[in-house]
N, C-alpha and C. Protein backbone atom coordinates (compact mmCIF):
# COMPACT_ATOMS: atom_id res chain seq x y z
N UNK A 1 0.85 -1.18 0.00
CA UNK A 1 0.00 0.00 0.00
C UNK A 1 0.89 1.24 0.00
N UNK A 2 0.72 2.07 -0.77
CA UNK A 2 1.34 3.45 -0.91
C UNK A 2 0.88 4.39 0.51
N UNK A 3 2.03 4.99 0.98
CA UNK A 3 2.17 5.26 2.10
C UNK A 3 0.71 6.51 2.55
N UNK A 4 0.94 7.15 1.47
CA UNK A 4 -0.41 8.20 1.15
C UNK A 4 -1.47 7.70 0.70
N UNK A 5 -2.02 6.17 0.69
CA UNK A 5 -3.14 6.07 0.04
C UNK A 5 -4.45 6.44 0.83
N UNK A 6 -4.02 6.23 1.85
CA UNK A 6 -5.57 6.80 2.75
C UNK A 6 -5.59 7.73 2.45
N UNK A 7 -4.75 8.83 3.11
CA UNK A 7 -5.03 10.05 2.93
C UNK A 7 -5.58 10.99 1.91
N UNK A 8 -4.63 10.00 0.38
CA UNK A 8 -5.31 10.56 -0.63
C UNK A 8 -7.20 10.05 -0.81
N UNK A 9 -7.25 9.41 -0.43
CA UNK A 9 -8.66 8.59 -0.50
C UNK A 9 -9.52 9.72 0.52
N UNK A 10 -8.99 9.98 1.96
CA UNK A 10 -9.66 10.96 2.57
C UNK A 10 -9.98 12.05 2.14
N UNK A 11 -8.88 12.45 1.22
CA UNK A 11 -8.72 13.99 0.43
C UNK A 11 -10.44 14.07 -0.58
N UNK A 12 -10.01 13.12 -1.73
CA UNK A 12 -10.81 12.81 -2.36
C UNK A 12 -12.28 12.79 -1.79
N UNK A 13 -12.33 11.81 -0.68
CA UNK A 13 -13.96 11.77 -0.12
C UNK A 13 -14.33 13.02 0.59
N UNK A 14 -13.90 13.88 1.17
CA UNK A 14 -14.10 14.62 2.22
C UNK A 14 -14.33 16.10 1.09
N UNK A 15 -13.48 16.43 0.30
CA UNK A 15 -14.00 17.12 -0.61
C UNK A 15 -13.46 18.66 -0.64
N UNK A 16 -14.24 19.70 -0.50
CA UNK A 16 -14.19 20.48 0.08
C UNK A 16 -14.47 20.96 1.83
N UNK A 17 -15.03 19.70 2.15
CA UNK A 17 -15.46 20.25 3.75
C UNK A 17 -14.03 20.38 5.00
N UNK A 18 -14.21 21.43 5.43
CA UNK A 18 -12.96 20.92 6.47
C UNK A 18 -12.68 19.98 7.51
N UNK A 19 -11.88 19.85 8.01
CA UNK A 19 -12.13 18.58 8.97
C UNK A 19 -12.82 18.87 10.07
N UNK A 20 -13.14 20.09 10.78
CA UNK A 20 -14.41 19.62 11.53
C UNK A 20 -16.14 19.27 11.09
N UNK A 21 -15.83 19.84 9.99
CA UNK A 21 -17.86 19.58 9.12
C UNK A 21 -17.18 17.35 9.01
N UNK A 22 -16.02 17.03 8.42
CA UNK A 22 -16.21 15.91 8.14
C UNK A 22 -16.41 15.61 9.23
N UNK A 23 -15.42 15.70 10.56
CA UNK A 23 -15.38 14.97 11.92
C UNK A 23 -17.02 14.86 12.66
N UNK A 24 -17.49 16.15 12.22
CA UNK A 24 -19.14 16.19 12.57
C UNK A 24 -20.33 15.06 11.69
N UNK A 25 -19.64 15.06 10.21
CA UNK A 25 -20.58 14.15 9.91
C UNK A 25 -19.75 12.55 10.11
N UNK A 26 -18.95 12.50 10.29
CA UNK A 26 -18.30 11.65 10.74
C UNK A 26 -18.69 10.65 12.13
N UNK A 27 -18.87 10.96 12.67
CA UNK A 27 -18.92 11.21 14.45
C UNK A 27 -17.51 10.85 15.22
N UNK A 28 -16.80 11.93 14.94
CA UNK A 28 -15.21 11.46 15.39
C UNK A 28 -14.57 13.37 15.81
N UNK A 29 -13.30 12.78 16.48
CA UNK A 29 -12.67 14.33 16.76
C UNK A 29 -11.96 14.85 14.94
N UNK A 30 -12.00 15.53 15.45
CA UNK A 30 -10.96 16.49 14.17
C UNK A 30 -9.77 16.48 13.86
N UNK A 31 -8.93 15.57 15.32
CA UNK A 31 -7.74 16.02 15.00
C UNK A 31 -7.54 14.46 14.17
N UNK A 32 -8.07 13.57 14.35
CA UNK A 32 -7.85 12.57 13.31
C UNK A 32 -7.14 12.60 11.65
N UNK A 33 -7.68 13.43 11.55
CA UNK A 33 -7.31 14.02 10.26
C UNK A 33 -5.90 14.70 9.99
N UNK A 34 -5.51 15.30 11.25
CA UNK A 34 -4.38 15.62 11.45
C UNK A 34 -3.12 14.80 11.79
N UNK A 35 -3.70 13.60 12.10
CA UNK A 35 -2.50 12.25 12.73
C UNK A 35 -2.65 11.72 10.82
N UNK A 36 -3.74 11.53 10.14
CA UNK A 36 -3.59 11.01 8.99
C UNK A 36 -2.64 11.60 7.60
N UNK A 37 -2.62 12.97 8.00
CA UNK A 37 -2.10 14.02 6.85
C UNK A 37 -0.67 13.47 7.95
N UNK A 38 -0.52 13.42 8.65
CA UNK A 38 1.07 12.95 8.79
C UNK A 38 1.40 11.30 8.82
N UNK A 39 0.46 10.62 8.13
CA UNK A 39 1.16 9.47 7.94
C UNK A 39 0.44 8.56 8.86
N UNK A 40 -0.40 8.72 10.10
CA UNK A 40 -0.95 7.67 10.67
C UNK A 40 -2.21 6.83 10.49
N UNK A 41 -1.65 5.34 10.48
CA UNK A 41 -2.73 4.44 10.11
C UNK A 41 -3.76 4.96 10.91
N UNK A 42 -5.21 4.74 10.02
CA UNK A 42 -6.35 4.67 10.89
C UNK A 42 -6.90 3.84 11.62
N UNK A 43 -7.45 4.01 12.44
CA UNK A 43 -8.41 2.92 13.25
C UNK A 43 -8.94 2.20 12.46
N UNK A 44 -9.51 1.75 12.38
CA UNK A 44 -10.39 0.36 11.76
C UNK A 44 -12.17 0.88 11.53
N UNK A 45 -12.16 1.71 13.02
CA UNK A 45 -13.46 2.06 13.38
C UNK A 45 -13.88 3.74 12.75
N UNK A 46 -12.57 4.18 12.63
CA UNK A 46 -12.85 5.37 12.25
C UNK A 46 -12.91 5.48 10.37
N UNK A 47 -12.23 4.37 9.79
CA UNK A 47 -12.22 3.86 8.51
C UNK A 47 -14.02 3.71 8.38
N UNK A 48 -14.77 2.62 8.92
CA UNK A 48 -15.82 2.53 8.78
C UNK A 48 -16.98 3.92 9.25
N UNK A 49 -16.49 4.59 10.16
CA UNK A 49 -17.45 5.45 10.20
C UNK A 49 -17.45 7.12 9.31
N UNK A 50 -15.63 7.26 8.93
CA UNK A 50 -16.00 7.84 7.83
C UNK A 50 -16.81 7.67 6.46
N UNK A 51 -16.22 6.58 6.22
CA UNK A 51 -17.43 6.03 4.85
C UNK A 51 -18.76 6.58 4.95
N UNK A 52 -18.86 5.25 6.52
CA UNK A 52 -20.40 5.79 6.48
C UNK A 52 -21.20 7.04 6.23
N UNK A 53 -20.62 7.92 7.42
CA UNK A 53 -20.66 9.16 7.40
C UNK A 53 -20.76 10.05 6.20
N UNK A 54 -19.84 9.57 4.84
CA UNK A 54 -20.12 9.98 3.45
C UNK A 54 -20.93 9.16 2.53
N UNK A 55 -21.82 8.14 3.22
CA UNK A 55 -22.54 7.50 2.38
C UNK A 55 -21.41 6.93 1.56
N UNK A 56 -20.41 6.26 1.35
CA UNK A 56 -19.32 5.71 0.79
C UNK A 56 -19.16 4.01 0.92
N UNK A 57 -18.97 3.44 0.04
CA UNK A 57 -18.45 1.87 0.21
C UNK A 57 -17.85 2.04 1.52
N UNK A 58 -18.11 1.07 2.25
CA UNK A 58 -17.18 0.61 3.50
C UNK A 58 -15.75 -0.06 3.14
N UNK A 59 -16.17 -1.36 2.04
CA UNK A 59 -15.22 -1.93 1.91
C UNK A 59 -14.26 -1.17 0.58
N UNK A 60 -14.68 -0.25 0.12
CA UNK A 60 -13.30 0.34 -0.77
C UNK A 60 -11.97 1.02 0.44
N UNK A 61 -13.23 1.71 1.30
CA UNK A 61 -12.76 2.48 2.36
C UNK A 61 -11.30 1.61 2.99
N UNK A 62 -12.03 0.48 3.61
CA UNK A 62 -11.11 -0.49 4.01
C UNK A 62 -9.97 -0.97 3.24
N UNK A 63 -9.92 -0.93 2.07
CA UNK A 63 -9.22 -1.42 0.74
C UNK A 63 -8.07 -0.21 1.03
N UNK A 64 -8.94 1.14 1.18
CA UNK A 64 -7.63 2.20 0.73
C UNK A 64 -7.10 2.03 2.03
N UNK A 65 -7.41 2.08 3.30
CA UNK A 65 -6.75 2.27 4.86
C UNK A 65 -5.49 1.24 5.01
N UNK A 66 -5.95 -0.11 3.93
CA UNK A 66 -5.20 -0.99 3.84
C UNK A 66 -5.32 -2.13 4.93
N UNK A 67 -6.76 -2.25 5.30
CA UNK A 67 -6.69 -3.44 6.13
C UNK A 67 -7.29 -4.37 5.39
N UNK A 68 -7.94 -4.49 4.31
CA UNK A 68 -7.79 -5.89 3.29
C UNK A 68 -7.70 -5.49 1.77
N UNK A 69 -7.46 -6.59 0.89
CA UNK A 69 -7.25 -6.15 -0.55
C UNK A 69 -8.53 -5.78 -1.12
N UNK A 70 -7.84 -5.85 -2.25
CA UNK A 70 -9.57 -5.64 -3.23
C UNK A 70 -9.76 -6.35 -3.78
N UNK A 71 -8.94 -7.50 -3.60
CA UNK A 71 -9.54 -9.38 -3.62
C UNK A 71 -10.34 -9.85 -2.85
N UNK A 72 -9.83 -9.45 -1.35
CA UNK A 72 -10.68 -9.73 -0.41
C UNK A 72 -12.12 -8.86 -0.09
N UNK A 73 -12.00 -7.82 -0.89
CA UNK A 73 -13.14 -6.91 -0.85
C UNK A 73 -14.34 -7.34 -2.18
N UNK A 74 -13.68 -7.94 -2.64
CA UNK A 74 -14.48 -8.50 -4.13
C UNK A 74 -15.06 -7.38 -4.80
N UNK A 75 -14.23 -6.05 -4.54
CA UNK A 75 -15.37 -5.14 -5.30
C UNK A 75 -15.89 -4.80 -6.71
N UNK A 76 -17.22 -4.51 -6.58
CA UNK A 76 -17.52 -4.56 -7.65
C UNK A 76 -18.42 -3.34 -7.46
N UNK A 77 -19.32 -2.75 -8.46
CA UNK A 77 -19.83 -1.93 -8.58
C UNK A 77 -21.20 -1.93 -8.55
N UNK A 78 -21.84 -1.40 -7.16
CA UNK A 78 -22.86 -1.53 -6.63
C UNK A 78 -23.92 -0.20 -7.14
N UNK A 79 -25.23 -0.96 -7.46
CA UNK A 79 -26.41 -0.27 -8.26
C UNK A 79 -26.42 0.72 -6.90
N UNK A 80 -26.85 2.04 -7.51
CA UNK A 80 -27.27 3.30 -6.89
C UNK A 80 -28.99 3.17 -7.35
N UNK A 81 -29.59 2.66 -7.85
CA UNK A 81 -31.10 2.55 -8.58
C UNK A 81 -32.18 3.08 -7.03
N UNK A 82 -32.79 3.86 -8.08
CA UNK A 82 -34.00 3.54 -7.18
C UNK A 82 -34.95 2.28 -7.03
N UNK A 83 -36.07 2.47 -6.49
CA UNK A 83 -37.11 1.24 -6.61
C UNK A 83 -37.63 1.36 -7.92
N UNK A 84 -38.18 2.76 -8.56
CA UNK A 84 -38.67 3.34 -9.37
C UNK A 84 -38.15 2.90 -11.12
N UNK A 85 -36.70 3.08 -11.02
CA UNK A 85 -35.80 3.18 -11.67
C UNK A 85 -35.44 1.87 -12.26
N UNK A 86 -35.40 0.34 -10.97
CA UNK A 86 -35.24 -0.68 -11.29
C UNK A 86 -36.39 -1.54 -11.75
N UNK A 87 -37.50 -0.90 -11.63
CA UNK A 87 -38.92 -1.38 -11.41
C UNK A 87 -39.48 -1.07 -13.24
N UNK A 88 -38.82 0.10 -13.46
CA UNK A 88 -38.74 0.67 -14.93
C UNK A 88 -38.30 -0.63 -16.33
N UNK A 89 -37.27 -1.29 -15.55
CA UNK A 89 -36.75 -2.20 -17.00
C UNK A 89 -37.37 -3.67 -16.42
N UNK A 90 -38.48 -3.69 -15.70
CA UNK A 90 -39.07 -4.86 -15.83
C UNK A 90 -40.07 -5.27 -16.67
N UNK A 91 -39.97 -6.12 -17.50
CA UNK A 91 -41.20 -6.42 -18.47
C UNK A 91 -42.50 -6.10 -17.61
N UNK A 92 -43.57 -5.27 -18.14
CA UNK A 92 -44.49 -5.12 -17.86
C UNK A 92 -45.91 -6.21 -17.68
N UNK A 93 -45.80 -7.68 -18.46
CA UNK A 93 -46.13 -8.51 -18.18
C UNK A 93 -45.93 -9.46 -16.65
N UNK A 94 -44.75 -9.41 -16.51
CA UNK A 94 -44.00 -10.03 -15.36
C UNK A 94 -44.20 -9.03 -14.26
N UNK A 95 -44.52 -8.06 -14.26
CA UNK A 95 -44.67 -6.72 -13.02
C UNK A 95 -46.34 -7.51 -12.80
N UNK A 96 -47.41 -7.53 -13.96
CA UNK A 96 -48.55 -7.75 -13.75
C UNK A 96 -48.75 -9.51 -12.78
N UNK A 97 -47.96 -10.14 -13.83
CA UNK A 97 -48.23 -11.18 -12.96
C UNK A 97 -47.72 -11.35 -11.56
N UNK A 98 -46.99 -10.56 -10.67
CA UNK A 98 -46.14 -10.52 -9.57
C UNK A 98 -47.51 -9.57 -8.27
N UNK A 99 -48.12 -8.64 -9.17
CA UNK A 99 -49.18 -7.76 -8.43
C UNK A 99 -50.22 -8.59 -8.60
N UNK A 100 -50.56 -9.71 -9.36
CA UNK A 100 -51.29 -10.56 -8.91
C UNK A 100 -51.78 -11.52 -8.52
N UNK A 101 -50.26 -12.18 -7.94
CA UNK A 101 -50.07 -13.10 -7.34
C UNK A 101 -49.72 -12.60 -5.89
N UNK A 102 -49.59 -11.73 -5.63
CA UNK A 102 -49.67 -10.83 -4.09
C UNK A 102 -50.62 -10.62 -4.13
N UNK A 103 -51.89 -10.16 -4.65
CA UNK A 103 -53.07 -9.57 -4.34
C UNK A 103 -53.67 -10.85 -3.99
N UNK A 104 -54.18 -11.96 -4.73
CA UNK A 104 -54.17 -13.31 -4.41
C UNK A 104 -53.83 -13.71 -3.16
N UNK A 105 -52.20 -13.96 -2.72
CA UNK A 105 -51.70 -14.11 -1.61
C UNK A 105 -52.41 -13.19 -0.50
N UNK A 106 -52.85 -12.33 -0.34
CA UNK A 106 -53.12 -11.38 0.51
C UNK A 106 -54.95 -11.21 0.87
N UNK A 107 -55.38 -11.50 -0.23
CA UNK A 107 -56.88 -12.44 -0.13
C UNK A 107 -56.85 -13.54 0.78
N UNK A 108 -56.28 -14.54 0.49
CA UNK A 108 -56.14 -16.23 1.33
C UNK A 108 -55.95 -15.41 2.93
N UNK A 109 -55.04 -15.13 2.90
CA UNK A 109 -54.80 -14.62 4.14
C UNK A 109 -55.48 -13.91 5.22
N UNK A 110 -56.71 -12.81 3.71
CA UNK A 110 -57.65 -12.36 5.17
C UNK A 110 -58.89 -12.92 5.08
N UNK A 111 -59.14 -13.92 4.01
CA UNK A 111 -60.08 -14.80 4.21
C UNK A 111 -59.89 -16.10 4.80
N UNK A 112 -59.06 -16.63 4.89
CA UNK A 112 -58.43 -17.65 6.17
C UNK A 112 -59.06 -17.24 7.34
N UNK A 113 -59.98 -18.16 7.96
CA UNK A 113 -60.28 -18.25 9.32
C UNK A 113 -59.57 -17.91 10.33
N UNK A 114 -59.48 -17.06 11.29
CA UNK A 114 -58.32 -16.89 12.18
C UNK A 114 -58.88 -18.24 13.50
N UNK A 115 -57.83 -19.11 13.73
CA UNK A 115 -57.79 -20.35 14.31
C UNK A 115 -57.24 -20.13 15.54
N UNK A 116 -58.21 -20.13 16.73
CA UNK A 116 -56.99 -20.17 18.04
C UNK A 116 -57.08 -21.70 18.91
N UNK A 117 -56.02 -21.86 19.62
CA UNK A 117 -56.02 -22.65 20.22
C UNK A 117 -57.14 -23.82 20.64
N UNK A 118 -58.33 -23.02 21.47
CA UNK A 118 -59.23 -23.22 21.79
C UNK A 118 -60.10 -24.17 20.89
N UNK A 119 -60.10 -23.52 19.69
CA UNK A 119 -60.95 -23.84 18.79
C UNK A 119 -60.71 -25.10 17.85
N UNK A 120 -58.93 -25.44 17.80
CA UNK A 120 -58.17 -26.80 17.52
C UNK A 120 -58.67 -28.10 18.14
N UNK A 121 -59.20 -28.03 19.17
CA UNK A 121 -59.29 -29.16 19.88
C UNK A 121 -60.98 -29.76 19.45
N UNK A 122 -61.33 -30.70 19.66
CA UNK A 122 -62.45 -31.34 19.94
C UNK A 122 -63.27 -31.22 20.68
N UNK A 123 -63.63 -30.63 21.26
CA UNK A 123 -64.10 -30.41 22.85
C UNK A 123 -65.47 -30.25 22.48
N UNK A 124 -66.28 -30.81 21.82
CA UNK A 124 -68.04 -30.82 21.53
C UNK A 124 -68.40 -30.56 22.43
């Protein structure tokens, strides 16, 4: 791992904000940022909660901090889609038959007798 790769990775994610807006959306101190611009590994924990904090892959995050590869991260490139968006390139036949095989399912269910205990047994 290149000695600057976090940092450059922090640079990159963090953006224009300074390090206390990141440390705030972060949930971490500020001076973190300051042990990193000189070279110090990060926590593990502070790796994951920056990401988070930027809405960011966890595991690239981890990849750049250098606590696993990007073998072990298997990354690949994860859909940003909405529901809307993915719901869009579904054959419109196959959408119909799916809404009515739930509507179906959801009939049985409130026409199903509700059965308690009591009522299982024999007890004429």
């Amino acid at each position: 791992m290149s000695e600057n790769r976090w940092w450059e990775y922090v640079q990159r994610l963090i953006g224009d904000d300074t390090y206390k807006e990141a440390a705030q959306r972060a949930g971490f101190d500020q001076s973190a940022f300051t042990r990193w611009r000189k070279g110090a590994q990060p926590d593990v924990a502070f790796v994951v909660k920056l990401a988070r904090g930027y809405h960011s892959n966890v595991l690239e995050a981890l990849v750049e901090a250098g606590f696993i590869t990007e073998q072990e991260a298997d990354l690949r490139e994860i859909p940003t889609q909405s529901h809307r968006e993915m719901l869009a390139v579904v054959d419109s036949e196959l959408l119909m038959q799916e809404v009515v095989k739930r509507v179906r399912n959801t009939r049985k269910s409130d026409d199903a007798p509700e059965q308690h205990a009591s009522d299982s047994s024999d007890g004429k």
